[in-house]
Protein backbone atom coordinates (compact mmCIF):
# COMPACT_ATOMS: atom_id res chain seq x y z
CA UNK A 1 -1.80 36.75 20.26
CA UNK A 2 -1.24 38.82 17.01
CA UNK A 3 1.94 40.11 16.90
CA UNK A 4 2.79 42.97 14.25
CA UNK A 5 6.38 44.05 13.08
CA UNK A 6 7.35 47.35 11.79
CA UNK A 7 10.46 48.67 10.76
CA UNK A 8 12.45 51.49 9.27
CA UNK A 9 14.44 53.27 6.85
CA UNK A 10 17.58 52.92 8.07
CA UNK A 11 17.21 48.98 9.34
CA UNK A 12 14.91 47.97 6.22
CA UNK A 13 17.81 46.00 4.31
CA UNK A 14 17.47 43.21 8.01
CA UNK A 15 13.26 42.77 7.98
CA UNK A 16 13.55 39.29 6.04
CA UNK A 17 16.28 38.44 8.88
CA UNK A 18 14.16 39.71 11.76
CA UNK A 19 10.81 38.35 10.55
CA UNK A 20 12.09 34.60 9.49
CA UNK A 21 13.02 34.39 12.94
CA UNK A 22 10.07 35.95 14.84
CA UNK A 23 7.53 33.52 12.53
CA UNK A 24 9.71 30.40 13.37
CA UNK A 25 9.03 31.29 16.96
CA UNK A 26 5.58 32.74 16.52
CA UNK A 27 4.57 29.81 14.74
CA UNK A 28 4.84 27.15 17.24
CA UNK A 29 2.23 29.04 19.28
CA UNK A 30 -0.09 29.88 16.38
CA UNK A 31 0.69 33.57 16.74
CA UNK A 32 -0.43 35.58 13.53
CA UNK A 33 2.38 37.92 12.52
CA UNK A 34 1.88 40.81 10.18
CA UNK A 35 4.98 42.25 8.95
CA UNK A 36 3.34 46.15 8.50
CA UNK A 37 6.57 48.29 8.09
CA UNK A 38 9.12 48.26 5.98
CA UNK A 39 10.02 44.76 4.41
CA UNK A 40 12.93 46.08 1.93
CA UNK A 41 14.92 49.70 1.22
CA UNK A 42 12.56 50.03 -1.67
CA UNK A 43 9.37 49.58 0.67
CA UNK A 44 7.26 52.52 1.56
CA UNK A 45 9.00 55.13 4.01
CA UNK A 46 8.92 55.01 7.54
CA UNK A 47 10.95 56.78 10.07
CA UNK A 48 10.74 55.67 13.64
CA UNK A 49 8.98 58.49 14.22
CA UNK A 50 6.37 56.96 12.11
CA UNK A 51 6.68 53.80 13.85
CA UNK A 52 5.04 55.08 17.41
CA UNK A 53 2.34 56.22 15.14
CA UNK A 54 1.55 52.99 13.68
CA UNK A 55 1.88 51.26 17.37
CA UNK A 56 -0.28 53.16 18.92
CA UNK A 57 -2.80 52.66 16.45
CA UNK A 58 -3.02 49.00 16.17
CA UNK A 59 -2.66 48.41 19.69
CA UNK A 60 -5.39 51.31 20.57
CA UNK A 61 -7.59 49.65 18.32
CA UNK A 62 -6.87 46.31 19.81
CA UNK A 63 -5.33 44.88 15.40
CA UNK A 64 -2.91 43.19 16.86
CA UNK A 65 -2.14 42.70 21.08
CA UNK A 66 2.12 43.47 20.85
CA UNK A 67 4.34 45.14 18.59
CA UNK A 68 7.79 44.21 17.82
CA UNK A 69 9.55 47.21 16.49
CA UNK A 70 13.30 48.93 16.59
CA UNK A 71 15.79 51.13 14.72
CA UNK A 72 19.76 51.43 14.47
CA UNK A 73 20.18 51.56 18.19
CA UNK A 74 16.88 50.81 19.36
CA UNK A 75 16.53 53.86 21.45
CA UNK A 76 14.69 56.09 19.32
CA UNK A 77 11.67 53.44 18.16
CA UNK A 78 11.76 53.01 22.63
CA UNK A 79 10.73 57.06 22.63
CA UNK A 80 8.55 57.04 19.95
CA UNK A 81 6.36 54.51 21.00
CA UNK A 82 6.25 54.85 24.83
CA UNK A 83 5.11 58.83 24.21
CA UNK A 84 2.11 57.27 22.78
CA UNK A 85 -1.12 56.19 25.21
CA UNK A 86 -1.71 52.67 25.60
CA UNK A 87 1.76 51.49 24.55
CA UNK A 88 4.11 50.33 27.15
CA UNK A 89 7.38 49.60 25.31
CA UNK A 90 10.49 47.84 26.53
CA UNK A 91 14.04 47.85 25.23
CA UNK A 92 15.55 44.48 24.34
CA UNK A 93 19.26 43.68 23.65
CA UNK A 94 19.28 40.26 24.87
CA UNK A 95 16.91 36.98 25.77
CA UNK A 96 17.57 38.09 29.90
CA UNK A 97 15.67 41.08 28.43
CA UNK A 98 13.04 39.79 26.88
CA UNK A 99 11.94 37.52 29.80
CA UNK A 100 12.46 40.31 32.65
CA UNK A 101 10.29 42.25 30.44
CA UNK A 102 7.72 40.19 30.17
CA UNK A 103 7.60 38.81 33.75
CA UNK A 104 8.03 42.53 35.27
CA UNK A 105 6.77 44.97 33.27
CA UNK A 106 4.34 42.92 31.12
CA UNK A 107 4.01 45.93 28.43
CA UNK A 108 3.14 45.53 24.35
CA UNK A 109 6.00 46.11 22.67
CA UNK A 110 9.97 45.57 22.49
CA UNK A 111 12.29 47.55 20.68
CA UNK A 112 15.69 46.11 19.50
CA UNK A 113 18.48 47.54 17.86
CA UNK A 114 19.19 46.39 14.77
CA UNK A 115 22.66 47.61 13.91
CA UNK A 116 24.17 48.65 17.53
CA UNK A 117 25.23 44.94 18.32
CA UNK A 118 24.28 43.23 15.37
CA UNK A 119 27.13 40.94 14.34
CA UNK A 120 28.08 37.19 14.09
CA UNK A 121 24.83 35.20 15.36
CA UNK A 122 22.66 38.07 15.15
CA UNK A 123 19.88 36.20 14.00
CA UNK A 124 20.38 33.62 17.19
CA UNK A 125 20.16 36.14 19.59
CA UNK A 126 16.97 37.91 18.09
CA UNK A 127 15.16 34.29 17.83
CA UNK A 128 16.34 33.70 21.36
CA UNK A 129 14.71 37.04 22.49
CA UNK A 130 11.24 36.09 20.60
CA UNK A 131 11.79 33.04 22.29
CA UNK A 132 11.63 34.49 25.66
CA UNK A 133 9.37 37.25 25.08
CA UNK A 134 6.44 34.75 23.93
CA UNK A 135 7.15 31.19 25.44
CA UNK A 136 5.34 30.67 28.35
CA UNK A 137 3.23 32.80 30.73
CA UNK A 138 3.62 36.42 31.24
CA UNK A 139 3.46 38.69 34.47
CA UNK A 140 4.71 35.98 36.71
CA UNK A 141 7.25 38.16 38.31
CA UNK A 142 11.13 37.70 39.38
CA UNK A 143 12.23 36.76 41.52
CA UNK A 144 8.51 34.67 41.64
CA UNK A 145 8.34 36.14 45.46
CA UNK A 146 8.49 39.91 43.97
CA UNK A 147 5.51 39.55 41.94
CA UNK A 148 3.01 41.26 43.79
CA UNK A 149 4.97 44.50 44.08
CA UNK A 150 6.05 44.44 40.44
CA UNK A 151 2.24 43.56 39.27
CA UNK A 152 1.04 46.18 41.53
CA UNK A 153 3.49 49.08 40.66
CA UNK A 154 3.31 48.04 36.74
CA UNK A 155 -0.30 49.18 37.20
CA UNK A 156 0.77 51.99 39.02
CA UNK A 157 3.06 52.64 35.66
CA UNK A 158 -0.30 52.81 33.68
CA UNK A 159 -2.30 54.86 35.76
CA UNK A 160 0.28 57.45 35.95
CA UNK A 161 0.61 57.53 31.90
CA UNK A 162 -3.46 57.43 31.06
CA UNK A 163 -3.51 60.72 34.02
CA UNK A 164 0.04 62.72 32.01
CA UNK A 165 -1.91 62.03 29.00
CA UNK A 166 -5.25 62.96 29.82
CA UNK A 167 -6.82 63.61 26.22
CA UNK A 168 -9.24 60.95 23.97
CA UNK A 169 -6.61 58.85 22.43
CA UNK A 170 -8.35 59.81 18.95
CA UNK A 171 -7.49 63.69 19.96
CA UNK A 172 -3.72 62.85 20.40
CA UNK A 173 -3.77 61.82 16.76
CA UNK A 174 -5.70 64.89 16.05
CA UNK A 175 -2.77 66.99 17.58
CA UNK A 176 -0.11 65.33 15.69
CA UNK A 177 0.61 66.61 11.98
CA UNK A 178 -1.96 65.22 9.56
CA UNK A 179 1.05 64.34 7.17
CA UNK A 180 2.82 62.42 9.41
CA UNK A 181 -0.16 60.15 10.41
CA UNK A 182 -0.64 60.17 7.05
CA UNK A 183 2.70 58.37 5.71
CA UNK A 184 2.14 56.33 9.02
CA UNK A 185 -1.13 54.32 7.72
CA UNK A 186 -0.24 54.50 3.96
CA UNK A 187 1.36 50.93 3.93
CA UNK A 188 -0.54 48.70 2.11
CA UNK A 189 0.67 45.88 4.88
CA UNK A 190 -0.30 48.30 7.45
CA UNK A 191 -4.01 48.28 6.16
CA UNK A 192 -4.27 45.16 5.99
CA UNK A 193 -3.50 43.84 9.19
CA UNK A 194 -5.43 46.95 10.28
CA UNK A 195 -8.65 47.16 8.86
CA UNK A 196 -9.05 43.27 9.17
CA UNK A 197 -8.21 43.28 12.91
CA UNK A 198 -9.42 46.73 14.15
CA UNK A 199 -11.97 46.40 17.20
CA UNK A 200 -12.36 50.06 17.00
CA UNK A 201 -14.96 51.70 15.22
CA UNK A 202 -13.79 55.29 16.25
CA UNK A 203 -10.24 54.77 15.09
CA UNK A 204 -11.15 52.94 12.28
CA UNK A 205 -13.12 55.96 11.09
CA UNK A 206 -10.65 57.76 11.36
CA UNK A 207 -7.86 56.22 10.10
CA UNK A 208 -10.10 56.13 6.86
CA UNK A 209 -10.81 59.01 6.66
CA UNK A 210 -6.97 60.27 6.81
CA UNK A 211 -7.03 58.32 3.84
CA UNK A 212 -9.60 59.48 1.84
């Protein structure tokens, strides 16, 4: 599983925090991570607005298979992302969170919040969560006896998003302003993990070309 962070402006000063702990847990599985937003204050821009940009296109074009993303309260990285197709984002305060998440809904992403909560033993409670979100098989349900229901209406979920948003994926990014996808795929960490991972000719195309 490759697993890409992102953050933003406002929650830039925490990345080294956030990412020591999601490579110590990543690690023990062999899980590539690819820290692709912001790693400092100084770092290149991002808003979480930006963020759902950059999700969508690395898990559309199958760079990485789950995003771990968030903002001040985690709330508005949740929006961004989950108004994009192919992203099913979950929000995370806690490790009961993480697994739930990942036995019931089984989506891509988690969004935390990085200052709403964040106090003594932060940094146990976020390994914790990376802990729970990728030890151990996902989709299992829970209770283990509601798993067919929950599996069944998690598809459900997915059909009901890919019929709302009915457009090519690549014409959703056409609709959205060309400066905003832009400052999205600028990162140089961004490319990176992108161009080396993208299964995607289509969006790969494009994505250079935005570029050019």
């Amino acid at each position: 599983m490759k697993i890409a962070l992102m953050m933003e402006n406002s929650q830039a000063s925490k990345n080294a925090i956030i990412l020591k702990e999601l490579q110590a847990v990543a690690s023990e599985k062999d899980y590539p991570v690819y820290n692709v937003g912001m790693s400092d204050e100084q770092d290149h821009h991002l808003t979480y607005i930006h963020l759902g940009i950059m999700a969508s296109i690395l898990l559309n074009a199958k760079a990485v298979d789950f995003v771990v993303t968030g903002c001040g309260t985690g709330q508005g990285a949740l929006m961004s992302l989950n108004i994009h197709p192919g992203v099913i984002c979950g929000y995370c305060i806690d490790p009961a969170d993480a697994f739930l998440f990942s036995q019931i809904n089984n989506g891509n992403a988690l969004s935390l919040p990085y200052a709403k909560g964040f106090g003594w033993g932060a940094e146990l409670n976020v390994r914790y969560i990376f802990e729970k979100a990728f030890s151990g098989p996902r989709g299992e349900g829970y209770p283990v006896e509601r798993k067919e229901p929950q599996v069944r209406n998690a598809g459900i979920l997915g059909q009901v998003k890919a019929a709302v948003v009915k457009e090519h994926y690549l014409d959703t990014l056409r609709a959205i302003d060309p400066e905003l996808i832009k400052t999205a795929v600028s990162g140089e960490r961004f490319q990176a993990c992108f161009f080396e991972n993208c299964q995607n000719k289509e969006i790969e195309d494009f994505v250079r070309g935005v570029l050019a």
